[in-house]
C-alpha atoms as a PDB file:
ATOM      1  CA  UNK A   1     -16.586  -6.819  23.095  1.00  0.00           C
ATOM      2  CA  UNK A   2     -15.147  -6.356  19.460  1.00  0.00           C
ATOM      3  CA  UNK A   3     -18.251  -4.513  18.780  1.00  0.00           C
ATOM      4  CA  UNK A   4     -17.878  -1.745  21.486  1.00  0.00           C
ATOM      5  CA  UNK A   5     -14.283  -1.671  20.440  1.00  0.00           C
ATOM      6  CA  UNK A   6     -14.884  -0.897  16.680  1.00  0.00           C
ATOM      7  CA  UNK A   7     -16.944   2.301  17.491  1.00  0.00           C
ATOM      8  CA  UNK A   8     -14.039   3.346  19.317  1.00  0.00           C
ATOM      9  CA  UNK A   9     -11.613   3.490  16.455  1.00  0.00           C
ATOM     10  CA  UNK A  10     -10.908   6.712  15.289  1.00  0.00           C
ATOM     11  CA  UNK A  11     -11.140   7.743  11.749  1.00  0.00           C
ATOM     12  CA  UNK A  12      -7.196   7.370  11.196  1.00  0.00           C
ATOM     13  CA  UNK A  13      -7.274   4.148  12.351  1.00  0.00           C
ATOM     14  CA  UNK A  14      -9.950   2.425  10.434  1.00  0.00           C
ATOM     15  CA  UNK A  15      -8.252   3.194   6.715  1.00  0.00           C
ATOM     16  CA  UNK A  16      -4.995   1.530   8.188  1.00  0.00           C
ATOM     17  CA  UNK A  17      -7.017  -1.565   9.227  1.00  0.00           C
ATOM     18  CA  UNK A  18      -8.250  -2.104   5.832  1.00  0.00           C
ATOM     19  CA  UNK A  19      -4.021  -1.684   4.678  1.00  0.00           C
ATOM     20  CA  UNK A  20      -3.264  -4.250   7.172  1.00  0.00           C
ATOM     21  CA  UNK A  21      -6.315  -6.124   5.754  1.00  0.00           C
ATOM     22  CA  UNK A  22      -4.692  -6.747   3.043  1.00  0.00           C
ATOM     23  CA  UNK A  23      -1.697  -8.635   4.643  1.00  0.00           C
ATOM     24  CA  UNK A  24       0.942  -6.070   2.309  1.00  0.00           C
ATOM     25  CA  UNK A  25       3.940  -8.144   2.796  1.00  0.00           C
ATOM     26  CA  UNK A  26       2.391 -11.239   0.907  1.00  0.00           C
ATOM     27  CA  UNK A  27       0.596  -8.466  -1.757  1.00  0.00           C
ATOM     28  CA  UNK A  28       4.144  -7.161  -2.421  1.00  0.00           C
ATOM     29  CA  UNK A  29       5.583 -10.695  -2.987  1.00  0.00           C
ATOM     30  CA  UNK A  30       2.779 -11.170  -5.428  1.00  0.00           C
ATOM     31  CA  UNK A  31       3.305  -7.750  -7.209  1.00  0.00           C
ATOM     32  CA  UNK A  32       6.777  -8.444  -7.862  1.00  0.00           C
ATOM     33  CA  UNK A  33       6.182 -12.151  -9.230  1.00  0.00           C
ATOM     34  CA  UNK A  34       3.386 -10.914 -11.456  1.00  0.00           C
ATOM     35  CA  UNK A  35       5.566  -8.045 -13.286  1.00  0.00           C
ATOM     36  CA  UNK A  36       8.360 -11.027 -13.305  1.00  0.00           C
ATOM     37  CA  UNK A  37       5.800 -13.359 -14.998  1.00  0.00           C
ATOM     38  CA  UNK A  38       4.701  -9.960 -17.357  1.00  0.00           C
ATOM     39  CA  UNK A  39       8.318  -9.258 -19.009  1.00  0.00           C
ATOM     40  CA  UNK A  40       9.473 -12.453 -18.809  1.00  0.00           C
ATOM     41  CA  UNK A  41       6.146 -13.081 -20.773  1.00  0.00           C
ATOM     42  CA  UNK A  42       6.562 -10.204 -23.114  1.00  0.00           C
ATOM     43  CA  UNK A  43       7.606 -11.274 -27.051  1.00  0.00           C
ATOM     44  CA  UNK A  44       8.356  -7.375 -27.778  1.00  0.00           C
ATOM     45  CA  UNK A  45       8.613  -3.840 -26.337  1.00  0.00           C
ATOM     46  CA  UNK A  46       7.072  -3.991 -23.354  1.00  0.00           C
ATOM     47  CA  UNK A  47       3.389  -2.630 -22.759  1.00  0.00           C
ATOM     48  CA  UNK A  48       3.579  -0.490 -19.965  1.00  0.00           C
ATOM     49  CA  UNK A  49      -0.081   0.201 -20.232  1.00  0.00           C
ATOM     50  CA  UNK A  50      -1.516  -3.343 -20.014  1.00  0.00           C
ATOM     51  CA  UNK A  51       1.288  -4.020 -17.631  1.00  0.00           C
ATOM     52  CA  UNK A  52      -0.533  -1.402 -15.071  1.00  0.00           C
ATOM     53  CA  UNK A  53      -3.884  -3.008 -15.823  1.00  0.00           C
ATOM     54  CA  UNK A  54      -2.719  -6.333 -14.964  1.00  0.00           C
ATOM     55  CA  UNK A  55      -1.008  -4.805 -11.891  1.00  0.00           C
ATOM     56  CA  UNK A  56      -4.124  -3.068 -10.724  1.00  0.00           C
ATOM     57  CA  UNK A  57      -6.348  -6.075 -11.462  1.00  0.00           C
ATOM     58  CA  UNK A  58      -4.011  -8.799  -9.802  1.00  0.00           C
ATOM     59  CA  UNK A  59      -3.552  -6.648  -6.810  1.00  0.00           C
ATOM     60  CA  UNK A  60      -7.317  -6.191  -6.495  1.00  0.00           C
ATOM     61  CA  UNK A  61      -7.659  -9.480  -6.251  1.00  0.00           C
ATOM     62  CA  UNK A  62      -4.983 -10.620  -3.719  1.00  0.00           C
ATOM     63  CA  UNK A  63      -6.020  -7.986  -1.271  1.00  0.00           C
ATOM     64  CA  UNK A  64      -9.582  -9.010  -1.168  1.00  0.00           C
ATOM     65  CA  UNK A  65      -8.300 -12.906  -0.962  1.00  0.00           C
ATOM     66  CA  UNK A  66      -5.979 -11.803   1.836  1.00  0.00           C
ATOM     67  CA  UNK A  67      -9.488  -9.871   3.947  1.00  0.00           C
ATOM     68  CA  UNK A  68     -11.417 -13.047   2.890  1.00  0.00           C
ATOM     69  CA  UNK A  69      -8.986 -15.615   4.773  1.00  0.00           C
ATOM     70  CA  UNK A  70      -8.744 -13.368   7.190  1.00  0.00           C
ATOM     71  CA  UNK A  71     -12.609 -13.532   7.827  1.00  0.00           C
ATOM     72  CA  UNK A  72     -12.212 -16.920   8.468  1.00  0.00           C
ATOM     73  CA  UNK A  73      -9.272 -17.047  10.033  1.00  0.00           C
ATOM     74  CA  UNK A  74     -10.696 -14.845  12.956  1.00  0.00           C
ATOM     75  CA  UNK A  75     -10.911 -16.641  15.262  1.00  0.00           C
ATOM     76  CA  UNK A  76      -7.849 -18.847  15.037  1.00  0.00           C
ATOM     77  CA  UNK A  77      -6.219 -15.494  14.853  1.00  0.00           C
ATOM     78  CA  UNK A  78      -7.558 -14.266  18.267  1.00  0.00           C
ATOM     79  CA  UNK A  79      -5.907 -16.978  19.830  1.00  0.00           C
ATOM     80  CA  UNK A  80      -2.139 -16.719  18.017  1.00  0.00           C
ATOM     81  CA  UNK A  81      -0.043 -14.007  19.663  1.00  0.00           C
ATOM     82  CA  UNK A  82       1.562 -13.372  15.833  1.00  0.00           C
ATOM     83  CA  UNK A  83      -2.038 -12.416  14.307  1.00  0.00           C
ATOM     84  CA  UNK A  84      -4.215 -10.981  17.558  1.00  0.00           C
ATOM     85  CA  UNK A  85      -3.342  -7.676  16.533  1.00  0.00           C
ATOM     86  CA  UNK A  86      -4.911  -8.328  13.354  1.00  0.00           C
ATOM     87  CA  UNK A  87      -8.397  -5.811  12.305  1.00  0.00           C
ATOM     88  CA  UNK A  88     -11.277  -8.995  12.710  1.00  0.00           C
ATOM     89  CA  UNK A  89      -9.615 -10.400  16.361  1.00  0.00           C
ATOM     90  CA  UNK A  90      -8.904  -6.775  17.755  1.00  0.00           C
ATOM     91  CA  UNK A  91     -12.259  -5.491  17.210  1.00  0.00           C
ATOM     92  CA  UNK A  92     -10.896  -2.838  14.224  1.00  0.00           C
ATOM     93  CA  UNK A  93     -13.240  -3.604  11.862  1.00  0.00           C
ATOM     94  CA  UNK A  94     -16.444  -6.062  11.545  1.00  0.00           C
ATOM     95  CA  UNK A  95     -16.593  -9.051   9.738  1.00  0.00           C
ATOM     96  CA  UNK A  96     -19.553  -7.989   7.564  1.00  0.00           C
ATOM     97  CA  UNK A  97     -17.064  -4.972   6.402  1.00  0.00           C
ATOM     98  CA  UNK A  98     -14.666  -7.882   5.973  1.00  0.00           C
ATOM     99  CA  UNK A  99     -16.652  -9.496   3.607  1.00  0.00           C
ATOM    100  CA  UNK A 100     -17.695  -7.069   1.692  1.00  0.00           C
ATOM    101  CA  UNK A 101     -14.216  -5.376   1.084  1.00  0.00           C
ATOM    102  CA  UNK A 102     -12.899  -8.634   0.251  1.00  0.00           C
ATOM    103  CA  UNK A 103     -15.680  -9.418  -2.261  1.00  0.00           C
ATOM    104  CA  UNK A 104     -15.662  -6.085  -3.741  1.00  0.00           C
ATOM    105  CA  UNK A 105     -12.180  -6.028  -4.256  1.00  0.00           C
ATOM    106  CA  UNK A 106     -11.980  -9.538  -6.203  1.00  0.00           C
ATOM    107  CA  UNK A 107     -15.096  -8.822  -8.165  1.00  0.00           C
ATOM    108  CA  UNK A 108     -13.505  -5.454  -9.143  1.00  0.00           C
ATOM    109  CA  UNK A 109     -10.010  -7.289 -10.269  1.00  0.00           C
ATOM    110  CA  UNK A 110     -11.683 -10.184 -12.226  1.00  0.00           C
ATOM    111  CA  UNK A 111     -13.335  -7.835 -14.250  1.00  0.00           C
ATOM    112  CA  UNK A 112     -10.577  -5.324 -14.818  1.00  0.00           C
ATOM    113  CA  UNK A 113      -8.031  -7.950 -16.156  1.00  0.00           C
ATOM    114  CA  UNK A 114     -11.327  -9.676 -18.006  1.00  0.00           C
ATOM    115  CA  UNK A 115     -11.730  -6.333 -20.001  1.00  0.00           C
ATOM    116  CA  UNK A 116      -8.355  -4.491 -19.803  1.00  0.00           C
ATOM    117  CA  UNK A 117      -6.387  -7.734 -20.289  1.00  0.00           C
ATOM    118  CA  UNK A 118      -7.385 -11.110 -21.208  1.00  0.00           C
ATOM    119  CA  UNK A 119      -9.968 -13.403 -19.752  1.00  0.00           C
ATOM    120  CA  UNK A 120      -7.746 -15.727 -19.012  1.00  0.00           C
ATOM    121  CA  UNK A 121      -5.648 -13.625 -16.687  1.00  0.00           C
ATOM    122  CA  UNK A 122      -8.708 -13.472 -14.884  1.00  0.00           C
ATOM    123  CA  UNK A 123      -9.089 -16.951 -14.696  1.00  0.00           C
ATOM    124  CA  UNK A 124      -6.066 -17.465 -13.325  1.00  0.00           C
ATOM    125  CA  UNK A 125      -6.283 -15.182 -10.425  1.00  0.00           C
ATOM    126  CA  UNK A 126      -9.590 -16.260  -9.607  1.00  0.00           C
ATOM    127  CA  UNK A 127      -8.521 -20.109  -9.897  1.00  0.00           C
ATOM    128  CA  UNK A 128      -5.601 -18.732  -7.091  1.00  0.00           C
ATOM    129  CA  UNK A 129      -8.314 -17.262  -4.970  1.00  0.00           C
ATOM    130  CA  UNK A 130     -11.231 -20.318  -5.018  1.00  0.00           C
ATOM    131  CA  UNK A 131      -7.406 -22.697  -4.252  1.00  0.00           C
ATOM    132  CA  UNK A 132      -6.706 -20.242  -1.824  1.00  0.00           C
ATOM    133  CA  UNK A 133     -10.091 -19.982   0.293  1.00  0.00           C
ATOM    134  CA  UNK A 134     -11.578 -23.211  -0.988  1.00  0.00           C
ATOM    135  CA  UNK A 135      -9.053 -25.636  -0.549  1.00  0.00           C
ATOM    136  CA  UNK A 136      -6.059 -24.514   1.292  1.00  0.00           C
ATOM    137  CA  UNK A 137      -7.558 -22.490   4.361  1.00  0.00           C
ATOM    138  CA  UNK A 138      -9.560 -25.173   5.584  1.00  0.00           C
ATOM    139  CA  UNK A 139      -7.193 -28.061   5.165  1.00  0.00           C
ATOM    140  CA  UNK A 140      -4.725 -25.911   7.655  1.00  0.00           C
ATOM    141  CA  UNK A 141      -7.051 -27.348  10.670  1.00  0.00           C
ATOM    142  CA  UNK A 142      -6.806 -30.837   9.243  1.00  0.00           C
ATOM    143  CA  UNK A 143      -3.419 -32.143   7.472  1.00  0.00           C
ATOM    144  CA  UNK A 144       0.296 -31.025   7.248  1.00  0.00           C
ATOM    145  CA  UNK A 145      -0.249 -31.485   3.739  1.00  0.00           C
ATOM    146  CA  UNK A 146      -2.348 -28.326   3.235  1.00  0.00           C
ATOM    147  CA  UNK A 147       1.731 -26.379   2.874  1.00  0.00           C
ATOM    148  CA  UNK A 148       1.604 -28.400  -0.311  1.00  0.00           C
ATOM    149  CA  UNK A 149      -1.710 -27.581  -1.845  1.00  0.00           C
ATOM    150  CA  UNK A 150      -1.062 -23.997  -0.590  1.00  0.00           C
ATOM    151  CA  UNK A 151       2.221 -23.588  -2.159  1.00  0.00           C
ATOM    152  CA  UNK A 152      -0.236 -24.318  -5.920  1.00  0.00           C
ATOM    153  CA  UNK A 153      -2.139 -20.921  -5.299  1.00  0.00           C
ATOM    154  CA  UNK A 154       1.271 -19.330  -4.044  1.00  0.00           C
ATOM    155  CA  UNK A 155       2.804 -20.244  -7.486  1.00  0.00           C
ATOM    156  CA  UNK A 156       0.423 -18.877  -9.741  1.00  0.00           C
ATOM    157  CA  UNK A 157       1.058 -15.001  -9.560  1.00  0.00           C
ATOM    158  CA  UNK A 158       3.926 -15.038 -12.586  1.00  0.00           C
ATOM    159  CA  UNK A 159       1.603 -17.180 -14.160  1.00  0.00           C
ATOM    160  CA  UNK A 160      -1.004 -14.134 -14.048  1.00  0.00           C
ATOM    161  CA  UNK A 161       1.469 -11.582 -15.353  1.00  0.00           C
ATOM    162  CA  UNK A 162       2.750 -14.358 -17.974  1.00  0.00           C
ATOM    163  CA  UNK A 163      -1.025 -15.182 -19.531  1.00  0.00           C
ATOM    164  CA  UNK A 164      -1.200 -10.930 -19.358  1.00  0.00           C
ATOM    165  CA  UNK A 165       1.661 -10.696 -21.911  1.00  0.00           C
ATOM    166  CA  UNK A 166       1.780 -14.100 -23.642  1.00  0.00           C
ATOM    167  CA  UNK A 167      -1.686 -14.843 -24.201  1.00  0.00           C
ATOM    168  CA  UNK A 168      -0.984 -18.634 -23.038  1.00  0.00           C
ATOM    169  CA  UNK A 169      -0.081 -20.636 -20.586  1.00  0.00           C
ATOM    170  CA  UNK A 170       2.896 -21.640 -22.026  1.00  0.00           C
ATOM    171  CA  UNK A 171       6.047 -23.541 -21.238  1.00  0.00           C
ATOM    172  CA  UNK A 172       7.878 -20.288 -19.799  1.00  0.00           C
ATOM    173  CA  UNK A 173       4.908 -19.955 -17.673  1.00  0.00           C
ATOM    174  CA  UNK A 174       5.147 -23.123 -16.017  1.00  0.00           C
ATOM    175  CA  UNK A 175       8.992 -22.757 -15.127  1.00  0.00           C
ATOM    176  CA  UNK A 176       8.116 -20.036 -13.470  1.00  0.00           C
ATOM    177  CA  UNK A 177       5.086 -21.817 -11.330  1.00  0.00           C
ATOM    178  CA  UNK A 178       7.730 -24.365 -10.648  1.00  0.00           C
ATOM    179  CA  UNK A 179       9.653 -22.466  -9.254  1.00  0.00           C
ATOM    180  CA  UNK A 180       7.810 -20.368  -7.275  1.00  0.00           C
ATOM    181  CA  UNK A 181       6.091 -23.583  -5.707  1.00  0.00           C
ATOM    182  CA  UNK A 182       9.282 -25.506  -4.473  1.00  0.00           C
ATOM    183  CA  UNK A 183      10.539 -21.880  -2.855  1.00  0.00           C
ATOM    184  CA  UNK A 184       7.506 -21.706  -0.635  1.00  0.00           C
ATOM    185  CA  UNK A 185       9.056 -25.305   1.367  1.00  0.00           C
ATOM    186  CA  UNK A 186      11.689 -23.876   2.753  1.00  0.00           C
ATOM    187  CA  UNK A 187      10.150 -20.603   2.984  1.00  0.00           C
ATOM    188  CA  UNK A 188       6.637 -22.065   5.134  1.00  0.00           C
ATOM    189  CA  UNK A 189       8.064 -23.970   7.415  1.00  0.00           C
ATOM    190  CA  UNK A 190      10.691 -21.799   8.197  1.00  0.00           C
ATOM    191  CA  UNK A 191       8.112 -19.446   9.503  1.00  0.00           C
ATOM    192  CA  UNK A 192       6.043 -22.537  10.653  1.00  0.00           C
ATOM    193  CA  UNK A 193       9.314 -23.643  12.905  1.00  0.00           C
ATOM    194  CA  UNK A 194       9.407 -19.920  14.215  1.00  0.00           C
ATOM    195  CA  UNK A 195       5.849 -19.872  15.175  1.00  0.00           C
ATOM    196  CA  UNK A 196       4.812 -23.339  15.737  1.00  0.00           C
ATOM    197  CA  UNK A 197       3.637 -22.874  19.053  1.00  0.00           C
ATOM    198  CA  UNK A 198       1.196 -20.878  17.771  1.00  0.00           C
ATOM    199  CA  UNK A 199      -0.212 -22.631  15.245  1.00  0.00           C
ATOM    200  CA  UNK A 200      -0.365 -25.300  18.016  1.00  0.00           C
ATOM    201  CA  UNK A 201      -2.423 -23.369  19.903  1.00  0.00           C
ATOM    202  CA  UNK A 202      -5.217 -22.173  17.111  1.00  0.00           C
ATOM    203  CA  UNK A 203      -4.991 -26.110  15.800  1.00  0.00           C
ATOM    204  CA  UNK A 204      -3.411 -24.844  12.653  1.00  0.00           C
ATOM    205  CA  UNK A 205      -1.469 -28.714  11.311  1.00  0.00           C
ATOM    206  CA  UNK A 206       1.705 -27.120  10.050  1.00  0.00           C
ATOM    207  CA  UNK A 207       4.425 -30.359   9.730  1.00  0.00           C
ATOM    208  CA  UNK A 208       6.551 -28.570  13.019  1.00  0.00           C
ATOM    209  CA  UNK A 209       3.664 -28.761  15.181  1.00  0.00           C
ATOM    210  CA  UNK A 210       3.956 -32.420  14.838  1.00  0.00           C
ATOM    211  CA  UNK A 211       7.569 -32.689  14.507  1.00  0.00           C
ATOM    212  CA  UNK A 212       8.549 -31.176  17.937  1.00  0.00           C
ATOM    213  CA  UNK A 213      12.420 -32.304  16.716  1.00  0.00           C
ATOM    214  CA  UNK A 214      12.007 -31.059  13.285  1.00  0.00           C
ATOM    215  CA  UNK A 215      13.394 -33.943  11.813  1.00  0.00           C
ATOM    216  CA  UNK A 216      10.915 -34.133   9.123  1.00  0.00           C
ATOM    217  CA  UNK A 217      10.348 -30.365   8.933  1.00  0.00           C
ATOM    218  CA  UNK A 218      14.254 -29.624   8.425  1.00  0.00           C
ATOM    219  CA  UNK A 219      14.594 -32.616   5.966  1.00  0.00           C
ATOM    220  CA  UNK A 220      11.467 -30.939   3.837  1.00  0.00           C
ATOM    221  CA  UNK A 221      13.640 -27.658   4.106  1.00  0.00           C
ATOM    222  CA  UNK A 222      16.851 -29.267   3.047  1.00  0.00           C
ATOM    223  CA  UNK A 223      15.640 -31.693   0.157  1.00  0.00           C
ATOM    224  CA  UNK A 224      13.216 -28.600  -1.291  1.00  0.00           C
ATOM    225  CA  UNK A 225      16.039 -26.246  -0.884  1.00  0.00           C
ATOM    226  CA  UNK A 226      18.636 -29.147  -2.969  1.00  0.00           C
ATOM    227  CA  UNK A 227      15.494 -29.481  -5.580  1.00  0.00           C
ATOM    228  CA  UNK A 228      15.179 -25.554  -6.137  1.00  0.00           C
ATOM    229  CA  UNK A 229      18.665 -25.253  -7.154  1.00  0.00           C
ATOM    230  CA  UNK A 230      17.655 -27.631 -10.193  1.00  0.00           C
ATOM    231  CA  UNK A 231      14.444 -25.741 -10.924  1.00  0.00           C
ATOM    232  CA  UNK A 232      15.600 -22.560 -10.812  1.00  0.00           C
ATOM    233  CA  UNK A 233      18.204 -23.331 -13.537  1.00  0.00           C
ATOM    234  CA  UNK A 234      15.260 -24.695 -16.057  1.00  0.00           C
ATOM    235  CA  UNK A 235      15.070 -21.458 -17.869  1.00  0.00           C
ATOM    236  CA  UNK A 236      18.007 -21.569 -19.018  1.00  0.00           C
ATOM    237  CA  UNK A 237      17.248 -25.292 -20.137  1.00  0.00           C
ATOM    238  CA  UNK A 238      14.181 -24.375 -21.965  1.00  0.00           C
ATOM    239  CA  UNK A 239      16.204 -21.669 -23.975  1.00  0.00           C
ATOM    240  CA  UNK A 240      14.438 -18.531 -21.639  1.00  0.00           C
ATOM    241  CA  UNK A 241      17.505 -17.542 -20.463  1.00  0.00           C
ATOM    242  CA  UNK A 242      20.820 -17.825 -20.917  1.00  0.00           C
ATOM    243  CA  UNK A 243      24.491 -19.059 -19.455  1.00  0.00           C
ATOM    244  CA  UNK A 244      25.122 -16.236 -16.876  1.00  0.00           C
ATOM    245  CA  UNK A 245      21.492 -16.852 -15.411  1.00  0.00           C
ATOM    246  CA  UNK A 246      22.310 -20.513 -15.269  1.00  0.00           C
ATOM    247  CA  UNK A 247      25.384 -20.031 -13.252  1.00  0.00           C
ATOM    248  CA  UNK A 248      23.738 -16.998 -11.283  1.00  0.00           C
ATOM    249  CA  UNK A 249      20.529 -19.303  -9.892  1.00  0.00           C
ATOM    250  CA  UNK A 250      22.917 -22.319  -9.068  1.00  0.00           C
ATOM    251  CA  UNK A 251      24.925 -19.752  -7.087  1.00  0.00           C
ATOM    252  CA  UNK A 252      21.824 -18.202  -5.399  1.00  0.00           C
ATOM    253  CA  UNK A 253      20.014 -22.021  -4.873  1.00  0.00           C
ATOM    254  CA  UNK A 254      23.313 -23.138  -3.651  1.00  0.00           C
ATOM    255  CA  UNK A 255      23.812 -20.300  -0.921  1.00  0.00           C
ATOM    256  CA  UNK A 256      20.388 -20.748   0.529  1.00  0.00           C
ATOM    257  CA  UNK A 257      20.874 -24.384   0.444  1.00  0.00           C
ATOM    258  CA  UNK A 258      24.063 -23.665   2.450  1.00  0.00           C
ATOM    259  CA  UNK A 259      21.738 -21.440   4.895  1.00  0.00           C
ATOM    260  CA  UNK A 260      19.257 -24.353   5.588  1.00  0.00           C
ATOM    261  CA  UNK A 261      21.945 -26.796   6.178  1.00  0.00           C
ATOM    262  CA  UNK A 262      23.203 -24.312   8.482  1.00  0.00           C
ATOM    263  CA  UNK A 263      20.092 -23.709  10.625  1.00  0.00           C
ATOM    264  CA  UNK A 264      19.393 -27.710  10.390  1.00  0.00           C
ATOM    265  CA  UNK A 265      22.550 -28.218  12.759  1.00  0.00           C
ATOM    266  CA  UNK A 266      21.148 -26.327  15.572  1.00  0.00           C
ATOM    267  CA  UNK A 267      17.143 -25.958  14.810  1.00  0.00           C
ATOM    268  CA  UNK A 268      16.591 -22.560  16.818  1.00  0.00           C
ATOM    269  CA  UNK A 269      13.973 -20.076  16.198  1.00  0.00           C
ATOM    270  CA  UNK A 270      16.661 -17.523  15.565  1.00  0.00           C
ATOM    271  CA  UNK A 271      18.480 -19.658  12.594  1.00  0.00           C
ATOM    272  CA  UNK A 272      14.753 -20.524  11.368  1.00  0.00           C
ATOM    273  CA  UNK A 273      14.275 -16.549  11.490  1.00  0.00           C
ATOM    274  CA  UNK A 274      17.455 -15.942   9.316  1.00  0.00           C
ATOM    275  CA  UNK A 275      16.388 -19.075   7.025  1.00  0.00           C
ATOM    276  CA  UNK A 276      13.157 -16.709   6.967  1.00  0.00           C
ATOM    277  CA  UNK A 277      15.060 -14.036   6.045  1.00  0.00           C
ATOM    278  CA  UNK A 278      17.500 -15.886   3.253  1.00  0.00           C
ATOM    279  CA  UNK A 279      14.302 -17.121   1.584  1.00  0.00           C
ATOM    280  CA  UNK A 280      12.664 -13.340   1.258  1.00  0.00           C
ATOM    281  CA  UNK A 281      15.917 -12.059  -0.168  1.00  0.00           C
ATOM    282  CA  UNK A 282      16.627 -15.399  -2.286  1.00  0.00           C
ATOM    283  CA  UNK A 283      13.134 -14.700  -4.927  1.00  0.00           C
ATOM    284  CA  UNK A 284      13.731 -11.347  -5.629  1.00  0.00           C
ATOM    285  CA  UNK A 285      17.352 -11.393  -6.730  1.00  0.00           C
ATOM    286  CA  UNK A 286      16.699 -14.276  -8.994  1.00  0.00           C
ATOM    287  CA  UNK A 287      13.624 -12.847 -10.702  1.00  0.00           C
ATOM    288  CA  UNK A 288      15.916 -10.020 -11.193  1.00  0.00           C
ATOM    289  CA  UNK A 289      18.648 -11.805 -12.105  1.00  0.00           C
ATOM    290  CA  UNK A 290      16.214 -13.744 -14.357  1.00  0.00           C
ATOM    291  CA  UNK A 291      14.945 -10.151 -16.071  1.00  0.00           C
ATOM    292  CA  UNK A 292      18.758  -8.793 -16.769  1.00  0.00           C
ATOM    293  CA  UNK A 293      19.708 -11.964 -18.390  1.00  0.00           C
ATOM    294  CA  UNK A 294      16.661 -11.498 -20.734  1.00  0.00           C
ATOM    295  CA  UNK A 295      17.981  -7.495 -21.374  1.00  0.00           C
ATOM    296  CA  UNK A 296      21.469  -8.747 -21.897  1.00  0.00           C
ATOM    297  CA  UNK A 297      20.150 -11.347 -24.582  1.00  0.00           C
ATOM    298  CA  UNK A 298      18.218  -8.725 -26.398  1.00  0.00           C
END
């Protein structure tokens, strides 16, 4: 059946599979943590030039990880409402096309930040993609702890854009992958709360589809979402940043604490969805927030 129905897509369609391929929400989050990691990385004027290879290279590589798990993630996606509309499960494109976009793509990246970079930006994003496909996908069939060992690939974006600049994988570097891995808590089972019926379904172990009370899933949202306000105020410990970023990330880690207490009391979908929400909006403004502090201490 998927075969009959990829000869049927018309030639406007099949580009825009390959977009949604590359899962662009995700790609953006790692974009924007990656030029993060790159000035925050930076020791002088900023090199717009290898800043654009890094950015081509990285994304490269994320969108051919994203059409990779996707190829094997079909068929649990068939069988999620949330991801049947997805290219492999609706027939848009096949997997062998799949594959070799995904492969391409990564290949492609590796090399550009090997030669336009450094090789160890290279390393790094390929270390995120063998975590990524090697280790996390398939542990999502077989233990609630795979949010943990996923939230390790998640985190190492900034670390991409910091090795880019810096060189090394330094101390600044690691703040950054620290913080970026006790986000994803609240952030993943937020969603996972939202959708765990699905992930029920395809057999996808998320902690809420064995925590039908979300005891244990709110108390991993609450007591991440307590630790990140502590994390995300380490740069300004380490000397990276100063006072008005300290007080700005304990105001933003305290407010999206406040949010998951919040949607603890009553445990719907729709508070999970605004939790969901908080989370998206909470990493962006204190990256930014992060950045300005670093332009006012210049």
């Amino acid at each position: 059946m998927s075969e009959t129905r990829v000869d049927t897509v018309t030639g406007m369609e099949k580009p825009w599979a390959y977009v949604v391929l590359t899962k662009p929400d995700v790609t953006f989050l790692v974009v924007i943590t990656t030029v993060a990691g790159f000035y925050l990385g930076s020791t002088g004027p900023l090199d717009w030039v290898r800043l654009l290879h890094t950015l081509g290279g990285t994304l490269l590589v994320a969108c051919g990880t994203a059409a990779l798990n996707q190829y094997i993630e079909r068929e649990m996606d068939a069988v999620m409402r949330r991801t049947a509309a997805r290219p492999l499960p609706s027939g848009q494109l096949r997997p062998r096309e799949v594959v070799t976009f995904g492969v391409v793509c990564i290949a492609l990246g590796a090399a550009w930040l090997a030669l336009a970079v450094n090789v160890l930006s290279a390393l790094v994003a390929l270390t995120t993609t063998v975590l990524y496909l090697g280790l996390y996908t398939p542990l999502k069939t077989r233990t609630t702890l795979s949010t943990a060992v996923g939230a390790i690939p998640g985190a190492l974006p900034p670390m991409i854009g910091w090795v880019a600049a810096h060189g090394t994988l330094s101390l600044g570097g690691w703040v950054l992958f620290a913080i970026l891995f006790v986000w994803q808590f609240p952030h993943f089972m937020a969603i996972a709360w939202m959708y765990r019926e699905d992930y029920a379904r395809a057999g996808i172990k998320m902690l809420p589809t064995v925590d039908p009370k979300g005891h244990a899933t709110f108390r991993q949202i609450v007591m991440a979402s307590a630790v990140l306000v502590w994390v995300s105020a380490l740069p300004s410990v380490i000397g990276m940043a100063g006072i008005w970023y300290f007080f700005g990330a304990l105001a933003l880690g305290m407010l999206l604490l406040q949010v998951g207490l919040w949607a603890n009391r009553s445990r719907t979908n729709v508070r999970a969805k605004w939790l969901m929400h908080a989370t998206v909006a909470h990493i962006p403004l204190l990256l930014v927030w992060l950045i300005l502090d670093k332009l006012m201490l210049r």
